[in-house]
N, C-alpha and C. Protein backbone atom coordinates (compact mmCIF):
# COMPACT_ATOMS: atom_id res chain seq x y z
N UNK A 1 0.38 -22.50 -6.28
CA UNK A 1 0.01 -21.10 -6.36
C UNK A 1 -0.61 -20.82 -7.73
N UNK A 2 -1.73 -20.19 -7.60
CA UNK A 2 -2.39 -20.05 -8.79
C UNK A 2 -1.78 -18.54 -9.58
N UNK A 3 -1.63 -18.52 -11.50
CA UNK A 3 -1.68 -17.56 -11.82
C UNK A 3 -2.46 -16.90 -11.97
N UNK A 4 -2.73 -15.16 -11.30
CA UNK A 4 -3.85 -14.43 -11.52
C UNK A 4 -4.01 -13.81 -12.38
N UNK A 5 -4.98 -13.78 -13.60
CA UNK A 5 -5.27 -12.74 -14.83
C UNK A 5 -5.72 -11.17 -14.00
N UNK A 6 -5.47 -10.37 -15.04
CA UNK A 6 -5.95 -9.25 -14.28
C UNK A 6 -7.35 -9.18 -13.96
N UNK A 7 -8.19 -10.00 -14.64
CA UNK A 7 -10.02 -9.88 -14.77
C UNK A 7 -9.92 -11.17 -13.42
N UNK A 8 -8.85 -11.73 -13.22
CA UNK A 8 -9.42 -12.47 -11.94
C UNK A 8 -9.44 -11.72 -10.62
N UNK A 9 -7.65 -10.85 -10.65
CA UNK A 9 -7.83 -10.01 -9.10
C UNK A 9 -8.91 -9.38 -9.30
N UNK A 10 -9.43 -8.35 -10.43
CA UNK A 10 -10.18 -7.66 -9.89
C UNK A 10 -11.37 -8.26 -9.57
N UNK A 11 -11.62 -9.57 -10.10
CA UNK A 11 -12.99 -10.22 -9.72
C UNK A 11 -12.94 -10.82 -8.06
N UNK A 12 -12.16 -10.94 -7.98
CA UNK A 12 -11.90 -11.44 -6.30
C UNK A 12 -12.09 -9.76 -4.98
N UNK A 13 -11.58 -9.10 -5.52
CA UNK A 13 -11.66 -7.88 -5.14
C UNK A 13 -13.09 -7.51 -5.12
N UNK A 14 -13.47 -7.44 -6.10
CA UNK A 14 -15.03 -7.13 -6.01
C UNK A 14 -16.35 -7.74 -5.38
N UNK A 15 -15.64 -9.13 -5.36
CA UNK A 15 -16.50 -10.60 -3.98
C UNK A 15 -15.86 -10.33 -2.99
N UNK A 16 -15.30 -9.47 -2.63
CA UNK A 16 -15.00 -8.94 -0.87
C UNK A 16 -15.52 -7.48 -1.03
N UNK A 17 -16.05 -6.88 -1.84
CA UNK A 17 -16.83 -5.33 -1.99
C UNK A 17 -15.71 -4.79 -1.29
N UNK A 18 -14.45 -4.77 -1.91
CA UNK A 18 -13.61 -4.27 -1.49
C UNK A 18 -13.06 -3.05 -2.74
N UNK A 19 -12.82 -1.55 -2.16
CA UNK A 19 -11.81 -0.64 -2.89
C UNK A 19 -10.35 -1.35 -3.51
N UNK A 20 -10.17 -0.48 -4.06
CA UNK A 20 -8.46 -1.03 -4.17
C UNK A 20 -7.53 -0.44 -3.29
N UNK A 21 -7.89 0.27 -2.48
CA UNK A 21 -6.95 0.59 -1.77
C UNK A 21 -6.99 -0.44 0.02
N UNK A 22 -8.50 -0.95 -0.04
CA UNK A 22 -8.75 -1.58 0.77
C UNK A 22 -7.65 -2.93 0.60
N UNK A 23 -8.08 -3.50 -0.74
CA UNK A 23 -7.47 -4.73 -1.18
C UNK A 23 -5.92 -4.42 -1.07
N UNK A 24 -5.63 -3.56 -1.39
CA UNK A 24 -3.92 -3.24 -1.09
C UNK A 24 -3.72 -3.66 0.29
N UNK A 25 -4.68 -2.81 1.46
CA UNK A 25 -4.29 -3.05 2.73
C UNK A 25 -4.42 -5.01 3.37
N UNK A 26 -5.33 -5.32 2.59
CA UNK A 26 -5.34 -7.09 3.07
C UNK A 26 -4.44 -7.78 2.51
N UNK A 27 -3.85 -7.37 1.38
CA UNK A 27 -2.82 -8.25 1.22
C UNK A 27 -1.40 -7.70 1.14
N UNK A 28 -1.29 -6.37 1.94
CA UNK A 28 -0.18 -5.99 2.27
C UNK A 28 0.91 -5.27 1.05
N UNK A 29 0.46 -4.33 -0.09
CA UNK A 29 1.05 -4.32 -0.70
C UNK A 29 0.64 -2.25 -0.81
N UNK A 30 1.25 -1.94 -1.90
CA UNK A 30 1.01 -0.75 -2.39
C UNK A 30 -0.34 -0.72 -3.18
N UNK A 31 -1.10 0.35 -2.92
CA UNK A 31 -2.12 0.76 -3.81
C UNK A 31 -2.12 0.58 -5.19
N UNK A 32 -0.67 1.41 -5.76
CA UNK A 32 -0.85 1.12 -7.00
C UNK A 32 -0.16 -0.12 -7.74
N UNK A 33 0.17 -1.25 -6.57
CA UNK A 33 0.52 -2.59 -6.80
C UNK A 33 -1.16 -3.33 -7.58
N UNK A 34 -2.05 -2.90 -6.34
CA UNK A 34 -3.61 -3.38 -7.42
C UNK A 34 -3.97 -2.42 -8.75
N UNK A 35 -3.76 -2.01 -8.55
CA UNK A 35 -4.10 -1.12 -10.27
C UNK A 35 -3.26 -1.51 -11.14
N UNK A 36 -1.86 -1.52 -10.96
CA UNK A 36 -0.69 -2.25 -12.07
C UNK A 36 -1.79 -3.72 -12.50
N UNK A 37 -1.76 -4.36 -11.53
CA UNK A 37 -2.65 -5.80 -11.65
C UNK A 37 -3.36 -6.10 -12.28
N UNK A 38 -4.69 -5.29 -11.99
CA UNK A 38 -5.33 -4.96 -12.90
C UNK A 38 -6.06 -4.80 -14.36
N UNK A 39 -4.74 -3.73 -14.41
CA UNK A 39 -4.70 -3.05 -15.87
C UNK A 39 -3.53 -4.38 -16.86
N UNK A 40 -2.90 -5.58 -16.09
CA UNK A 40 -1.87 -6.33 -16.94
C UNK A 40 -0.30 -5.39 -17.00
N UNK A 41 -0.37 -5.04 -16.26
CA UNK A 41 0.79 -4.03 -16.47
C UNK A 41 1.77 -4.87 -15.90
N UNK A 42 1.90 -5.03 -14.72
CA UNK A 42 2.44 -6.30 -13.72
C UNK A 42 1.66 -7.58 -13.53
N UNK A 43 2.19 -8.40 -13.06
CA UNK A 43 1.89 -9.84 -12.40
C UNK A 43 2.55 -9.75 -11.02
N UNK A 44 1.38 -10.07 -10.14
CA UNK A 44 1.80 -10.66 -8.72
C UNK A 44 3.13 -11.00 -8.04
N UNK A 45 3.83 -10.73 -7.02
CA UNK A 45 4.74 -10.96 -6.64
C UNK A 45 4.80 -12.63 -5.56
N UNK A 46 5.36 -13.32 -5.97
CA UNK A 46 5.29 -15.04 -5.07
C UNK A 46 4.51 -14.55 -3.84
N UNK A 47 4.91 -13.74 -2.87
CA UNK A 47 4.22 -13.33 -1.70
C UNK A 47 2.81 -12.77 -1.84
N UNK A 48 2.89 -12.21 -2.97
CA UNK A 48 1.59 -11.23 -2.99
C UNK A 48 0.35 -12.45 -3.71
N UNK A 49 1.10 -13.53 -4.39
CA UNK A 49 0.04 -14.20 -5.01
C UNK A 49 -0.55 -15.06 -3.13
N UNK A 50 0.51 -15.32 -2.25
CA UNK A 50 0.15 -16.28 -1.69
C UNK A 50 -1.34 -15.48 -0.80
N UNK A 51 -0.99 -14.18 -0.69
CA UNK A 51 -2.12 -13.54 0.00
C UNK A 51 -3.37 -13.24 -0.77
N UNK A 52 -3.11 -13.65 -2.20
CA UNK A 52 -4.20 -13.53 -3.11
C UNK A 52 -5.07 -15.29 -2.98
N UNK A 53 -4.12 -16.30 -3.05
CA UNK A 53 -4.88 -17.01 -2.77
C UNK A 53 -6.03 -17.19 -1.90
N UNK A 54 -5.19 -16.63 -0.36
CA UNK A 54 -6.26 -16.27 1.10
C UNK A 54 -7.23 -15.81 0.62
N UNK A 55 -7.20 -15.00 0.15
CA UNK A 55 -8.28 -13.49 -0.40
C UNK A 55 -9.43 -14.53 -1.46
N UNK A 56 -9.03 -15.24 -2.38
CA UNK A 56 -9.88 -15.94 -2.89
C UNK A 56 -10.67 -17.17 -2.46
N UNK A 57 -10.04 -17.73 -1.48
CA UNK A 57 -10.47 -18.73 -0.54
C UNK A 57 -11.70 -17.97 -0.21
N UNK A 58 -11.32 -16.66 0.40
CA UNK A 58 -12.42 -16.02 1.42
C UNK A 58 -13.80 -15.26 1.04
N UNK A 59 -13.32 -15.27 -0.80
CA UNK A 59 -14.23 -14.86 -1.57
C UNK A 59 -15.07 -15.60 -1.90
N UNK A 60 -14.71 -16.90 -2.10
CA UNK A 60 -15.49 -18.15 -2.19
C UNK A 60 -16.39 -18.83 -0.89
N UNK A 61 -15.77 -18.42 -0.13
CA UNK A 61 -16.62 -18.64 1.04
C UNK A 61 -17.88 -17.83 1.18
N UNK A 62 -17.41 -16.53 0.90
CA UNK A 62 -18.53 -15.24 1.23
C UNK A 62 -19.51 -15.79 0.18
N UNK A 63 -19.50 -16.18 -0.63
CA UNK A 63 -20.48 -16.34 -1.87
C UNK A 63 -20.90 -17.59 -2.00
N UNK A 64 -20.07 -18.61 -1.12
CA UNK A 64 -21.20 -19.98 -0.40
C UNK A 64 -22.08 -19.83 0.48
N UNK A 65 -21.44 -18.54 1.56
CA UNK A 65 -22.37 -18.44 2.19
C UNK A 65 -23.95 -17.65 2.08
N UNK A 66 -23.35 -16.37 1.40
CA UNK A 66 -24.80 -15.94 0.55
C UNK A 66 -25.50 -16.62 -0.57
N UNK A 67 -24.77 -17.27 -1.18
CA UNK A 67 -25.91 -18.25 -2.09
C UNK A 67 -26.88 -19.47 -0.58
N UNK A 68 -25.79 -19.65 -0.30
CA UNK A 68 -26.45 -20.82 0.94
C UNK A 68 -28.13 -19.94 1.72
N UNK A 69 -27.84 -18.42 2.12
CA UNK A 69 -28.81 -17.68 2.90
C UNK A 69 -29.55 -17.45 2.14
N UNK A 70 -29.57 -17.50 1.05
CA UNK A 70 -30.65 -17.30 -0.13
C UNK A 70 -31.19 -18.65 -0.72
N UNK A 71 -30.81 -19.43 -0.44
CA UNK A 71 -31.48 -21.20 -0.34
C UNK A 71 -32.87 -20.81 0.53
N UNK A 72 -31.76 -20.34 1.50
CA UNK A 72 -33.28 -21.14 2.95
C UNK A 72 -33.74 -19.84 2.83
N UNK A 73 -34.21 -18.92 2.26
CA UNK A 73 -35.36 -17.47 2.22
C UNK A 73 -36.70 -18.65 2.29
């Protein structure tokens, strides 16, 4: 399980053009669980990192796949 800096959630958050309240709802937590995050106020909960991993997997994908669609223009 990876540790998340706060400049990483929110960078993962932002490669899914996701709100924070959106990002709350995908990985199942309170709203102001992503803003604590964030701001360094808190660190991730074991559960909450494991759905952060998902979330970054899927961010990385989205951005293989648009770099990839912008290959073949």
């Amino acid at each position: 399980m990876t540790d998340y800096t706060p400049d990483t959630i929110r960078a993962i958050r932002r490669a899914l053009g996701e709100t924070q309240i959106r990002f709350a709802l995908r990985l199942g937590v309170d709203t102001s669980a992503v803003s604590t995050w964030e701001r360094g106020l808190h660190s991730p909960a074991p559960r909450a990192k494991e759905k952060l991993d998902e979330a970054a997997a899927l961010a990385e994908s989205k951005a293989m796949f648009i770099g990839d669609k912008e290959r073949h223009k």
